[in-house]
Protein backbone atom coordinates (compact mmCIF):
# COMPACT_ATOMS: atom_id res chain seq x y z
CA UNK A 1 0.00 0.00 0.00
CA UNK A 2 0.87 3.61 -0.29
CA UNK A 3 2.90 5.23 2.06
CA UNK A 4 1.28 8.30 3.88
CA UNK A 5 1.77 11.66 2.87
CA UNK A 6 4.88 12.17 4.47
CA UNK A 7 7.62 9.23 5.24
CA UNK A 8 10.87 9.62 6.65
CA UNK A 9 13.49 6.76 6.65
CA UNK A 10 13.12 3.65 4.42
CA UNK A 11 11.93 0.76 6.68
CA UNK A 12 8.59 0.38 5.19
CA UNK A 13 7.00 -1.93 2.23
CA UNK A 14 7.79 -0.52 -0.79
CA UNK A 15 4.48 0.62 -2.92
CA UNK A 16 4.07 -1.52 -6.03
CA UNK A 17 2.07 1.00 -8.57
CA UNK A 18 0.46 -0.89 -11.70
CA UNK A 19 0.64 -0.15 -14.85
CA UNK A 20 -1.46 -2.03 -17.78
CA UNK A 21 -0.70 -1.61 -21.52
CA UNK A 22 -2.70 -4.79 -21.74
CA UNK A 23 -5.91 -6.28 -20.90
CA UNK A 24 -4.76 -9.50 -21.79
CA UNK A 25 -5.57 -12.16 -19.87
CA UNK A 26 -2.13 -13.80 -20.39
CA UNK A 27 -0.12 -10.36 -20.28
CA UNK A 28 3.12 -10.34 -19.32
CA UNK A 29 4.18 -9.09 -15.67
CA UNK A 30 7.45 -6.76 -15.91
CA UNK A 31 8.53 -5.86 -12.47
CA UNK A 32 10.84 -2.36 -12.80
CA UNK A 33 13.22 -1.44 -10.00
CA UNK A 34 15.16 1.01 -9.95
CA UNK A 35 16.97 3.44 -7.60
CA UNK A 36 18.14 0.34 -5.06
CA UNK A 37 21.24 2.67 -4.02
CA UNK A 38 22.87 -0.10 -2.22
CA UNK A 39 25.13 1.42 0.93
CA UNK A 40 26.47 0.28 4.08
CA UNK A 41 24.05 0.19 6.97
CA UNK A 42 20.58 -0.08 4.65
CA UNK A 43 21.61 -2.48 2.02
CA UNK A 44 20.26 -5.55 4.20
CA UNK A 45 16.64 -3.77 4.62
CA UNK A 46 16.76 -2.36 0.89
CA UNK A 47 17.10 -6.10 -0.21
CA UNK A 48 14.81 -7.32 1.72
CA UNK A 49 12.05 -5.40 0.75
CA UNK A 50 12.71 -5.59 -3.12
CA UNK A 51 12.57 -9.87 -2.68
CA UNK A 52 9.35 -9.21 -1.04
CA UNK A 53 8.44 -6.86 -3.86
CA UNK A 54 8.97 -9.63 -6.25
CA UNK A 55 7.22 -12.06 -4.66
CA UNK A 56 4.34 -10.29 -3.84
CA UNK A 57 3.99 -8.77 -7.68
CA UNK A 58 4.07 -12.98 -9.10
CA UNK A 59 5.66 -11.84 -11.71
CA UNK A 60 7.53 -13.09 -15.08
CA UNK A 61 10.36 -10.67 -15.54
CA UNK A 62 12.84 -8.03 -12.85
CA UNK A 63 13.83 -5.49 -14.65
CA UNK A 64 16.52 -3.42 -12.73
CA UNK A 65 16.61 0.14 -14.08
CA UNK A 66 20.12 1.38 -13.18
CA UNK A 67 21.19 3.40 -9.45
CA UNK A 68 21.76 -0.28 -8.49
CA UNK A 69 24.66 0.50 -5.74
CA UNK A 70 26.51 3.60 -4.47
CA UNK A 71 29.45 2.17 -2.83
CA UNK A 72 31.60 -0.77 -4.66
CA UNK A 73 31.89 -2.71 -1.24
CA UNK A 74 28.43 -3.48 -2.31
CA UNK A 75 28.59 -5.37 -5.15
CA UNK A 76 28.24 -9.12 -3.30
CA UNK A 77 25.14 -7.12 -2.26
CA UNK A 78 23.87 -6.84 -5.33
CA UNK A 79 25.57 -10.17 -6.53
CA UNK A 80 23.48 -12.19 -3.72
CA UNK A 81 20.04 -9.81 -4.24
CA UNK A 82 20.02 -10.98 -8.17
CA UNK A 83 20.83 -14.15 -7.20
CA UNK A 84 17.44 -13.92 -4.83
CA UNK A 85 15.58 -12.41 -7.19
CA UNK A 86 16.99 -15.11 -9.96
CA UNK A 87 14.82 -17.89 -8.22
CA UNK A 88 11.76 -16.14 -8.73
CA UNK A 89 11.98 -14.83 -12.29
CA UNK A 90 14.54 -14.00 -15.11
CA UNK A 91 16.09 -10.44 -14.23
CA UNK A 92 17.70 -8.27 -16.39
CA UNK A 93 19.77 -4.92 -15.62
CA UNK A 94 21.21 -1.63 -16.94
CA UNK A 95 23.14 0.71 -15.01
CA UNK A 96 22.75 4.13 -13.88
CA UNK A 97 24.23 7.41 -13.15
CA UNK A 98 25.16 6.15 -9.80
CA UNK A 99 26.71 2.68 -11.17
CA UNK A 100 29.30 4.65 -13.40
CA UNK A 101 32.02 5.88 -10.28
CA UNK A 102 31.57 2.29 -9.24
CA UNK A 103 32.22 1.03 -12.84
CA UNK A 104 29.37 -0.14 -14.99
CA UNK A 105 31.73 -3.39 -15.85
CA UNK A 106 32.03 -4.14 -12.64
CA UNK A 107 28.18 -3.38 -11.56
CA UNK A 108 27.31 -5.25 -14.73
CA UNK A 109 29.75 -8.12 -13.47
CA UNK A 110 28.04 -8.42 -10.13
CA UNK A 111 24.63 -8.77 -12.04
CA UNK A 112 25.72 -11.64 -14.35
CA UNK A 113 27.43 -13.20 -11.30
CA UNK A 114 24.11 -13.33 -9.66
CA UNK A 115 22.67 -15.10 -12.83
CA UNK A 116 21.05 -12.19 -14.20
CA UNK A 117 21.55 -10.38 -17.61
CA UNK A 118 23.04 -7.33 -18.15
CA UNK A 119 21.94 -5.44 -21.48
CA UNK A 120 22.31 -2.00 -20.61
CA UNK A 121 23.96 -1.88 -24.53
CA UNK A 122 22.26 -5.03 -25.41
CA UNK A 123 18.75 -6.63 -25.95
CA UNK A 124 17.55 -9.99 -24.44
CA UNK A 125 14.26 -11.59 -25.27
CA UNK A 126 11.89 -13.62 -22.90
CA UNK A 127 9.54 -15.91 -24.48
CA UNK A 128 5.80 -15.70 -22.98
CA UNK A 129 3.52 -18.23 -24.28
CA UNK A 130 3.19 -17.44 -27.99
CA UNK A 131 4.85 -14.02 -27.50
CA UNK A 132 8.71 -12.17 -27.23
CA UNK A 133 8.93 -9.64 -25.38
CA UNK A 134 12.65 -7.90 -26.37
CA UNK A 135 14.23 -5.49 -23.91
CA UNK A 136 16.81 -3.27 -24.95
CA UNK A 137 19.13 -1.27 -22.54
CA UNK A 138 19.78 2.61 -22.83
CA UNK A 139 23.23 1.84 -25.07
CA UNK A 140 21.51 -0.72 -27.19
CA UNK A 141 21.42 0.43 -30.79
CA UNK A 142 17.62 0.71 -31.64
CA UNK A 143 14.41 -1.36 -30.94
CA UNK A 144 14.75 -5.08 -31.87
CA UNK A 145 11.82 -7.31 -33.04
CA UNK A 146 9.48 -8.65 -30.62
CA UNK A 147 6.02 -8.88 -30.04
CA UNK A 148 6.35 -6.58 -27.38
CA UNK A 149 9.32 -3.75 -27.54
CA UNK A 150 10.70 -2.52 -23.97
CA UNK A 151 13.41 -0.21 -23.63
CA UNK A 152 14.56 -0.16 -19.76
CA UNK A 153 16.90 2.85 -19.06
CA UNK A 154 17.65 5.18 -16.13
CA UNK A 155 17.28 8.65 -17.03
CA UNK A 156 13.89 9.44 -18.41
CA UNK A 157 15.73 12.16 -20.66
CA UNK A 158 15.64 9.60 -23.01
CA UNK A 159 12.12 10.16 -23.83
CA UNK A 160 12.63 12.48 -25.87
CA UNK A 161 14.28 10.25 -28.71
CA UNK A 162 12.87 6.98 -27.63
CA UNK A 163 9.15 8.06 -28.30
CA UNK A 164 9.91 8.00 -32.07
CA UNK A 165 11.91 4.62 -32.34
CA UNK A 166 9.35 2.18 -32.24
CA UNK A 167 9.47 1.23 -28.25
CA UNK A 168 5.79 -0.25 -26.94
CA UNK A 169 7.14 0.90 -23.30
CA UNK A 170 9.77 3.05 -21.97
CA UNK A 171 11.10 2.56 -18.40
CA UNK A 172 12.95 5.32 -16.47
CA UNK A 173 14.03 6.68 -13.23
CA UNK A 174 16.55 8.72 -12.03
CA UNK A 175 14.36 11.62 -10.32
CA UNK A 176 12.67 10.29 -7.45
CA UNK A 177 9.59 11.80 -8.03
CA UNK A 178 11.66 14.55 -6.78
CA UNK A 179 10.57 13.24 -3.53
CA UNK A 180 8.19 16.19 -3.11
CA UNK A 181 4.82 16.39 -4.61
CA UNK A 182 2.47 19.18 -4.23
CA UNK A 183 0.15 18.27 -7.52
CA UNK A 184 -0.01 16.58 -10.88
CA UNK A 185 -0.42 18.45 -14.35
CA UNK A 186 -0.91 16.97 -17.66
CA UNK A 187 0.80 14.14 -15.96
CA UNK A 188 3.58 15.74 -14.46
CA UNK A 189 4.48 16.33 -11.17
CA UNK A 190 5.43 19.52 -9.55
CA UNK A 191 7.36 21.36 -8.58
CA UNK A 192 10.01 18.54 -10.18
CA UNK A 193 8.78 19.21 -13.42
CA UNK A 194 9.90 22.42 -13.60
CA UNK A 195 13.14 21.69 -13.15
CA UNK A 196 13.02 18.02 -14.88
CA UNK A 197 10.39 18.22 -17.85
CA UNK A 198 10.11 14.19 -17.67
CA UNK A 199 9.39 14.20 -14.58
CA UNK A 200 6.17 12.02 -15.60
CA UNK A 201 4.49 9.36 -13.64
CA UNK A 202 3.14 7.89 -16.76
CA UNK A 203 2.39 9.34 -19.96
CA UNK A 204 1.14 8.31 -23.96
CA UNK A 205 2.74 9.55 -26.81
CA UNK A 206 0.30 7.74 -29.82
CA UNK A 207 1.72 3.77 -28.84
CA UNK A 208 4.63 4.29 -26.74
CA UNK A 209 4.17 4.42 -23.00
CA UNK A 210 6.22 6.30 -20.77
CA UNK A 211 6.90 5.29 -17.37
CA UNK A 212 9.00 6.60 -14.33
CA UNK A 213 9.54 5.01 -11.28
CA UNK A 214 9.96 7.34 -8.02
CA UNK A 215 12.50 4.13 -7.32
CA UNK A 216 13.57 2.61 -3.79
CA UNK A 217 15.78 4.34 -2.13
CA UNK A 218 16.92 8.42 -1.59
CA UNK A 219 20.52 9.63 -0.48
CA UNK A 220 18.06 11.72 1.84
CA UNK A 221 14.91 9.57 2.80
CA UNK A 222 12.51 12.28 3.38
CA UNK A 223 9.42 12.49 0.73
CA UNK A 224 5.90 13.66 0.54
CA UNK A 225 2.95 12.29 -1.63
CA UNK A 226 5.68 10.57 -3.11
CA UNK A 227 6.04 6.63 -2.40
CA UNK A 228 9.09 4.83 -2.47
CA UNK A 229 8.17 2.02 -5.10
CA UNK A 230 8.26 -0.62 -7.63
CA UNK A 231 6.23 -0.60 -10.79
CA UNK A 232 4.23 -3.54 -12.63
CA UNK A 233 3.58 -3.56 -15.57
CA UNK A 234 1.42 -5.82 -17.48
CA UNK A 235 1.97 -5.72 -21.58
């Protein structure tokens, strides 16, 4: 459930918002996380409540959407967290602004030693019933075929390009919601829109889908109207 208006700290259950591009019966469930920010002291909790995430959500993808850790002496944290989230579903990863002092090879590394997939310049395919669903990372070089096309990136920047190349769904980050929220407008939400103009919830351009997470985890946990969270989507 939603958090109250205003949290402080990061102890409770993480808000899983839906999001439906399909009213299929047999649509695909693609869980997006993003903005884990792995660090000494909250790692443990942080893990804990994205596994419950997952298994709550019964779901057929993980999608990590970059921010994964802030400090490298938390890679085997986010080795053994993929490795968690590997016995539930297939997960696949791209890195974030966060990832890059760490190194994305090495946060990319971490993911494949956990026995996920890391396309963050690449595109993997998952096979659901009669359908693909192909997900391409932020680096990969265009949309690839697939029944369903899914771009999962980081900065929701990308937007601006992405709209026109073909994606079904485009998964960002990155802002946090801004962590305050006073109100939405034409699916915005302010005051963090007038600084970030993405700073979307979820928005339509003709048959792409935008959507931004407001992620897991802040360097400063303090937010209002603004859940931490994880986002389903079913397409």
């Amino acid at each position: 459930m939603p958090a109250g208006p205003l949290t402080i700290g990061q102890s409770g259950a993480l808000h899983i918002r839906e999001e439906r591009l399909s009213m299929r019966k047999d649509a695909c469930r693609l869980l997006y996380v993003s903005d884990i920010h792995l660090r000494r002291t909250r790692s443990d909790n942080l893990c804990r409540q994205v596994i419950e995430s997952v298994r709550a959500s019964k779901i057929d993808l993980v999608l990590l959407g970059g921010d994964l850790v802030d400090e490298p002496a938390e890679l085997h944290k986010l080795r053994d967290l993929v490795g968690a989230l590997r016995e539930l579903a297939p997960v696949f990863a791209v890195g974030g602004n966060h990832d890059r002092p760490v190194g994305l090879n090495r946060v990319g590394d971490a993911v494949v030693q956990g026995g996920g997939e890391w396309i963050h310049a690449a595109t993997a395919r998952l096979a659901h019933g009669s359908r693909v669903i192909a997900v391409s990372g932020p680096d990969a070089p265009s949309a690839s075929a697939g029944d369903v096309r899914v771009l999962c990136a980081h900065n929701p920047r990308v937007w601006k390009t992405a709209r026109q190349q073909g994606y079904d769904l485009v998964l960002a980050g990155h802002l946090h919601g801004c962590q305050w929220v006073a109100f939405e407008f034409r699916d915005r939400l302010f005051p963090g829109a007038v600084f970030y103009p993405y700073c979307y919830l979820s928005h339509q351009d003709r048959s792409t889908r935008l959507v931004v997470s407001r992620g897991v985890s802040d360097l400063v946990p303090i937010r209002w109207r603004c859940p931490r969270e994880v986002v389903l989507c079913h397409v």
